[in-house]
N, C-alpha and C. Protein backbone atom coordinates (compact mmCIF):
# COMPACT_ATOMS: atom_id res chain seq x y z
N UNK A 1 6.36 -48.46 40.26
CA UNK A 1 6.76 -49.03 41.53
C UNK A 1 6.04 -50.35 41.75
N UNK A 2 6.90 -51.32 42.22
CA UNK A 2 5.79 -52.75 42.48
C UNK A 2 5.04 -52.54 44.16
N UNK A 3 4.63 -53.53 43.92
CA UNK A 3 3.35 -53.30 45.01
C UNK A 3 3.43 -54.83 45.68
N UNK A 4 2.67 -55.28 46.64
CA UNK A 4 2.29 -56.93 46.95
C UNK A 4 1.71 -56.83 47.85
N UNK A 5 0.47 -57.82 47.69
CA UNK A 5 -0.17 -57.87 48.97
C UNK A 5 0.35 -58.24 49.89
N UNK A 6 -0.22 -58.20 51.76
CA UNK A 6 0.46 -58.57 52.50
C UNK A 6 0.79 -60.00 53.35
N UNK A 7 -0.29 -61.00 52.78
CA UNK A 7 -0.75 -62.21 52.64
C UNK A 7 0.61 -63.00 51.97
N UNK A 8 1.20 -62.24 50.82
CA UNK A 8 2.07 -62.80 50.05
C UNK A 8 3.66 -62.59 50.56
N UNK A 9 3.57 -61.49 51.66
CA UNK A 9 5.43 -61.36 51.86
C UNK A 9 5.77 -62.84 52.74
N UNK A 10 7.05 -63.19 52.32
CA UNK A 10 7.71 -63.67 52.49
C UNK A 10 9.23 -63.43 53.37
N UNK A 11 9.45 -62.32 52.85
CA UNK A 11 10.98 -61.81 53.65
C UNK A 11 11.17 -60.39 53.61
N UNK A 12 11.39 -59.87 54.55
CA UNK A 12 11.66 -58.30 54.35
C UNK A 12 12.98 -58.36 55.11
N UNK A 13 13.65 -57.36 54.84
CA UNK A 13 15.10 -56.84 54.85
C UNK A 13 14.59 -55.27 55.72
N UNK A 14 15.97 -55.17 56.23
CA UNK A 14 15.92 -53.92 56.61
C UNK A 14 17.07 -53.07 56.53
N UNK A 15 17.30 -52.77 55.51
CA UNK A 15 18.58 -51.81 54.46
C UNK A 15 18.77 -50.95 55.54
N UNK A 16 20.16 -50.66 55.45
CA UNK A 16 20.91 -49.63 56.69
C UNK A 16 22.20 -49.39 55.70
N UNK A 17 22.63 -47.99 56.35
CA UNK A 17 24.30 -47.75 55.53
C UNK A 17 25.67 -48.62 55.69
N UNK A 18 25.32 -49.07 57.19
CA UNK A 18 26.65 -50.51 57.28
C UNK A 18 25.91 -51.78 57.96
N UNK A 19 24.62 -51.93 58.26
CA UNK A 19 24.35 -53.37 58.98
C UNK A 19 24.65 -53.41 60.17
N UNK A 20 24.49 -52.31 61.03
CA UNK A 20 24.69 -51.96 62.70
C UNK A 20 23.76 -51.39 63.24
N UNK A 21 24.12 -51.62 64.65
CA UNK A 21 23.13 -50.81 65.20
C UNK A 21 21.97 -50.78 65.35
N UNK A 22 20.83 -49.30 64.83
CA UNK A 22 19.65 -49.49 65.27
C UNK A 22 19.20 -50.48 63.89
N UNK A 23 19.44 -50.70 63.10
CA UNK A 23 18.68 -51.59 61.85
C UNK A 23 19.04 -53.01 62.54
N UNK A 24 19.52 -53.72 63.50
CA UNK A 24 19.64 -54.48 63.71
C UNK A 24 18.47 -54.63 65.02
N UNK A 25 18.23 -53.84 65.68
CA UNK A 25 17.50 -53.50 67.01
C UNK A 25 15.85 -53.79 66.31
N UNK A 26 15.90 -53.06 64.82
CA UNK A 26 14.39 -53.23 64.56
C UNK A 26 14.25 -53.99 63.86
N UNK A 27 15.57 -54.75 63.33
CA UNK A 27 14.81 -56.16 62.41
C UNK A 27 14.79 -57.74 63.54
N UNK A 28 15.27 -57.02 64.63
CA UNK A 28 14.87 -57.82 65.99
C UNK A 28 13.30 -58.00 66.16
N UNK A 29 13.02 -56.78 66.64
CA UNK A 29 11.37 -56.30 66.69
C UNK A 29 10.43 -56.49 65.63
N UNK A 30 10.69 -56.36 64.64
CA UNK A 30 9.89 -57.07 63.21
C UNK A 30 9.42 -58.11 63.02
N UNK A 31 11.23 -58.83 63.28
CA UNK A 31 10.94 -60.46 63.36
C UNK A 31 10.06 -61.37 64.14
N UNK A 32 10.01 -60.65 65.46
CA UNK A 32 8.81 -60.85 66.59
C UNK A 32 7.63 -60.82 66.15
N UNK A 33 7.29 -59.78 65.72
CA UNK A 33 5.82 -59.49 65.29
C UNK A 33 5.65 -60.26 63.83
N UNK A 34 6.60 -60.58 62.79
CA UNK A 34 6.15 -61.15 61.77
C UNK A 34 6.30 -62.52 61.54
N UNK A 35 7.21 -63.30 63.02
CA UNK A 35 7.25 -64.53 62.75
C UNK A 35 6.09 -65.48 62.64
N UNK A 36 5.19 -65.21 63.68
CA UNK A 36 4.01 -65.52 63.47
C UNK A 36 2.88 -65.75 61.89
N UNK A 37 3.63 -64.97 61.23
CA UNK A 37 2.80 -64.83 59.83
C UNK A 37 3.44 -65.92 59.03
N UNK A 38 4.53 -66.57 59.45
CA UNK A 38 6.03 -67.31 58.42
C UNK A 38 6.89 -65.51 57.40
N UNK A 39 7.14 -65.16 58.20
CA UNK A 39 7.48 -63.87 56.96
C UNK A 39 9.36 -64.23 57.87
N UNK A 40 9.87 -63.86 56.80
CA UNK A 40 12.04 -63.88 57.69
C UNK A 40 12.22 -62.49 57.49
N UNK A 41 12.56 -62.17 58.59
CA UNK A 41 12.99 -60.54 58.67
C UNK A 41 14.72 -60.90 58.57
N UNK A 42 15.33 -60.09 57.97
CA UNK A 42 17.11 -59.72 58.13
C UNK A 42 17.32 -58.55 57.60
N UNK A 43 18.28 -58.18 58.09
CA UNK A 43 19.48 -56.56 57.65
C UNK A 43 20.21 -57.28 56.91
N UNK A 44 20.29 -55.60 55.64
CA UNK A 44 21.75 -55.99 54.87
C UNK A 44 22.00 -54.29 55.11
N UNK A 45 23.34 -53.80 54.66
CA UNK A 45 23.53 -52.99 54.12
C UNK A 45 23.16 -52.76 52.48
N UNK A 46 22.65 -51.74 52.43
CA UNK A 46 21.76 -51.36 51.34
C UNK A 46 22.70 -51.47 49.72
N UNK A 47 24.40 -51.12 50.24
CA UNK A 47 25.24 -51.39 49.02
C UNK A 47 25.16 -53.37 49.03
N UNK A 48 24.34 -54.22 49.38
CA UNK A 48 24.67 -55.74 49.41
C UNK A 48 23.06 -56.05 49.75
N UNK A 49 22.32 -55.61 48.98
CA UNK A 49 21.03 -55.56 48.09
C UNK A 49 21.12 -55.99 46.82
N UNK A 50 20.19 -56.81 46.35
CA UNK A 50 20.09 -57.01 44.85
C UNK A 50 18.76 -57.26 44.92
N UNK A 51 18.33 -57.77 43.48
CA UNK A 51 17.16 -57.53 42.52
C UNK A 51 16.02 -58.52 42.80
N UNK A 52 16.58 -59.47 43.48
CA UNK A 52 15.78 -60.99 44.45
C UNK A 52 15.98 -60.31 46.39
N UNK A 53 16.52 -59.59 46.21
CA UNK A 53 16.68 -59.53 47.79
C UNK A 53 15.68 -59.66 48.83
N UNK A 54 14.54 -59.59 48.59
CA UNK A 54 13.11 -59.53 49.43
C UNK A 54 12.18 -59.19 48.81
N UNK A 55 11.00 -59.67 49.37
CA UNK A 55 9.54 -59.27 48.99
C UNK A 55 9.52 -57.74 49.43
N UNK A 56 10.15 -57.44 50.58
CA UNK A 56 9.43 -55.77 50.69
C UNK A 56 11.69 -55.57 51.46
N UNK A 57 11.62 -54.41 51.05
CA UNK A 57 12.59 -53.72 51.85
C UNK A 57 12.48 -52.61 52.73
N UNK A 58 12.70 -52.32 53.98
CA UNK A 58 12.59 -51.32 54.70
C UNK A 58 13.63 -50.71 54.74
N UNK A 59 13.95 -48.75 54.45
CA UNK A 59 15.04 -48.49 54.85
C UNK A 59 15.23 -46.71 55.16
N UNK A 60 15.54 -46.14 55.90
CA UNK A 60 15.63 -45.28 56.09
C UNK A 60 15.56 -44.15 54.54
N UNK A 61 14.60 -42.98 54.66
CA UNK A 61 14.35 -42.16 53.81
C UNK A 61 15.81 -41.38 53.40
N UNK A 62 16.89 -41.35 53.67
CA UNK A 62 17.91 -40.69 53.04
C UNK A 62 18.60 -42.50 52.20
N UNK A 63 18.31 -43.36 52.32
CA UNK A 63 18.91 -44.32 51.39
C UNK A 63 18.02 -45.14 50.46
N UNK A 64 16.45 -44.20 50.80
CA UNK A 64 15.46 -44.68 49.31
C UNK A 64 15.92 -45.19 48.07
N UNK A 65 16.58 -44.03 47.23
CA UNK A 65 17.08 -44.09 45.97
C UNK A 65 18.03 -45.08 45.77
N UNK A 66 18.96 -45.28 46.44
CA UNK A 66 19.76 -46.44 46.25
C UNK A 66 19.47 -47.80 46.89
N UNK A 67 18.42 -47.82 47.53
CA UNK A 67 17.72 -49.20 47.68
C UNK A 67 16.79 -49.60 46.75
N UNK A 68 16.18 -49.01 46.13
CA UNK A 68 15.14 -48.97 44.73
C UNK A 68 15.68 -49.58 43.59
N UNK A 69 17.09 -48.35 43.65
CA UNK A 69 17.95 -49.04 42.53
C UNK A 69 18.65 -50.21 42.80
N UNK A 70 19.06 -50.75 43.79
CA UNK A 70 19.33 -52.26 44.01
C UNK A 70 18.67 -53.17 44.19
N UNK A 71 17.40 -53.13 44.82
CA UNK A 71 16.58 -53.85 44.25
C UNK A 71 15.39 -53.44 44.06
N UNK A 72 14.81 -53.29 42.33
CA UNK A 72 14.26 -53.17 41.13
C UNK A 72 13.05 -53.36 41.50
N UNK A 73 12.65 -55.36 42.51
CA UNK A 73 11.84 -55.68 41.90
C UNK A 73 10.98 -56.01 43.12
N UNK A 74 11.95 -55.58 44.19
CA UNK A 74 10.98 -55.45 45.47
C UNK A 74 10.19 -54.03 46.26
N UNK A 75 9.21 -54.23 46.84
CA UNK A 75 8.36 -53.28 47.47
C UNK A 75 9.76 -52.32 48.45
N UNK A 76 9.83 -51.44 48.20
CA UNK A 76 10.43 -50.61 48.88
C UNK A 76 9.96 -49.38 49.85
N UNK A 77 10.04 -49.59 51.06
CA UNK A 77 9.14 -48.49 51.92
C UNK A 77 9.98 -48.22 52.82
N UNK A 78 10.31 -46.25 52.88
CA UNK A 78 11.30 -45.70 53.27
C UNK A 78 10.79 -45.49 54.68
N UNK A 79 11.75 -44.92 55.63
CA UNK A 79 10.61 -44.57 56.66
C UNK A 79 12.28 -43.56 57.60
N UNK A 80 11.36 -42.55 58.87
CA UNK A 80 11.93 -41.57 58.94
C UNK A 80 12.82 -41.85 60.23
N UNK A 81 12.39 -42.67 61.04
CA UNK A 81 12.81 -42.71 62.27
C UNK A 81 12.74 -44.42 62.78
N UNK A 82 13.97 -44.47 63.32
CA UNK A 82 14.72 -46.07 63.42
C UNK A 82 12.84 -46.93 64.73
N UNK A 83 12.70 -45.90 65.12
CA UNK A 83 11.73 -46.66 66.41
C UNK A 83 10.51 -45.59 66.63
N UNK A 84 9.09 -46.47 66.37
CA UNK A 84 8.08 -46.38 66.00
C UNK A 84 7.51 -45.41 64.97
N UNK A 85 8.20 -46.04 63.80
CA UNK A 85 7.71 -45.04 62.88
C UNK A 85 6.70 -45.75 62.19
N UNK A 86 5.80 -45.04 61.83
CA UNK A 86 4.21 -45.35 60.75
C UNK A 86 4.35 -46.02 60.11
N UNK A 87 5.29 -46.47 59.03
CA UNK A 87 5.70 -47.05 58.21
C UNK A 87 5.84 -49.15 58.39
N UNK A 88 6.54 -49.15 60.04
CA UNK A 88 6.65 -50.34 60.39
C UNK A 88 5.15 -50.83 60.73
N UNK A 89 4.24 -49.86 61.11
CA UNK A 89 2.78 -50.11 61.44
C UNK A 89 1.85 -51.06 60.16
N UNK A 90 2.28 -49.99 59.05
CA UNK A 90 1.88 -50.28 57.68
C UNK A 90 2.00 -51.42 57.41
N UNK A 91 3.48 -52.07 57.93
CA UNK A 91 3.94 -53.06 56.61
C UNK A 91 3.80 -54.60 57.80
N UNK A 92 3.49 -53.99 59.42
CA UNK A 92 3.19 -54.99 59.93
C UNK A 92 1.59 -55.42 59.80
N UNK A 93 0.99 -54.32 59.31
CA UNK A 93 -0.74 -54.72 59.47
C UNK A 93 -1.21 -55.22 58.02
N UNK A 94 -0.53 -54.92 56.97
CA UNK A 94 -0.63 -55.41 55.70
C UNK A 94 -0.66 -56.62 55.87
N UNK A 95 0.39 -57.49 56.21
CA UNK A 95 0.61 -58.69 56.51
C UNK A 95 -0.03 -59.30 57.48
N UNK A 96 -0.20 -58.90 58.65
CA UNK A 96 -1.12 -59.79 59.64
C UNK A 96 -2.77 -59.61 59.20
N UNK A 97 -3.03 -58.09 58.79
CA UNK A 97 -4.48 -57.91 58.50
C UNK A 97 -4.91 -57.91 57.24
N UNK A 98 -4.01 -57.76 56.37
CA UNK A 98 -4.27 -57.56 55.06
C UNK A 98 -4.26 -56.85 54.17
N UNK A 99 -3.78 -56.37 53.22
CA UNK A 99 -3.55 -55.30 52.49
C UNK A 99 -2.28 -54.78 51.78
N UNK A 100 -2.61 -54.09 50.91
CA UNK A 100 -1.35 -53.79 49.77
C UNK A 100 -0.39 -52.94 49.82
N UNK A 101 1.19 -53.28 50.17
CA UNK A 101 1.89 -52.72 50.06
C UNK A 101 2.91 -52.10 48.83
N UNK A 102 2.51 -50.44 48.77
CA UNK A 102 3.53 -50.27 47.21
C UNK A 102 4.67 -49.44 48.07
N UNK A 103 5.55 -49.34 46.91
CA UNK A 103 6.77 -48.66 47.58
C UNK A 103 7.47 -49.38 45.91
């Protein structure tokens, strides 16, 4: 699995099954908290993912496997619940405070 520090993201995505809805609500809220760092938050649907798609991808734990497999070569971190889940904590404090994200 690749890994990256959090100093180094650049863009995270937030993979959803069609690009609606609540994945749009939290790559709202992301973007807030990570603009400050220079990091670009956006949604795709997870089938319109590829292998450059982002430094880290966020996406709900039932569409892990097929976000991994679309893209290869980015940090992938699943998570369980659309609003305040642990996971967004992680990948916001990596980046503002420091530290390594694998997935």
């Amino acid at each position: 699995m690749p890994s990256i520090e959090g100093k180094d993201v650049k863009s995270v995505v937030v993979a959803c099954e069609a690009g609606m809805g609540s994945s749009v609500l939290l790559t709202t809220q992301l973007a807030k908290q990570l603009k400050p760092h220079g990091v670009a938050v956006t949604h795709s649907p997870v089938n319109r993912l590829t292998d450059d798609t982002a430094d880290v991808v966020l996406c709900h734990q039932g569409l892990l496997n097929r976000a991994r497999q679309a893209a290869p070569n980015s940090v992938v971190i699943p998570f369980q619940m659309f609003m305040g889940d642990p996971a967004f904590t992680k990948v916001t404090a990596a980046i503002s405070s420091g530290g390594t994200l694998d997935g």
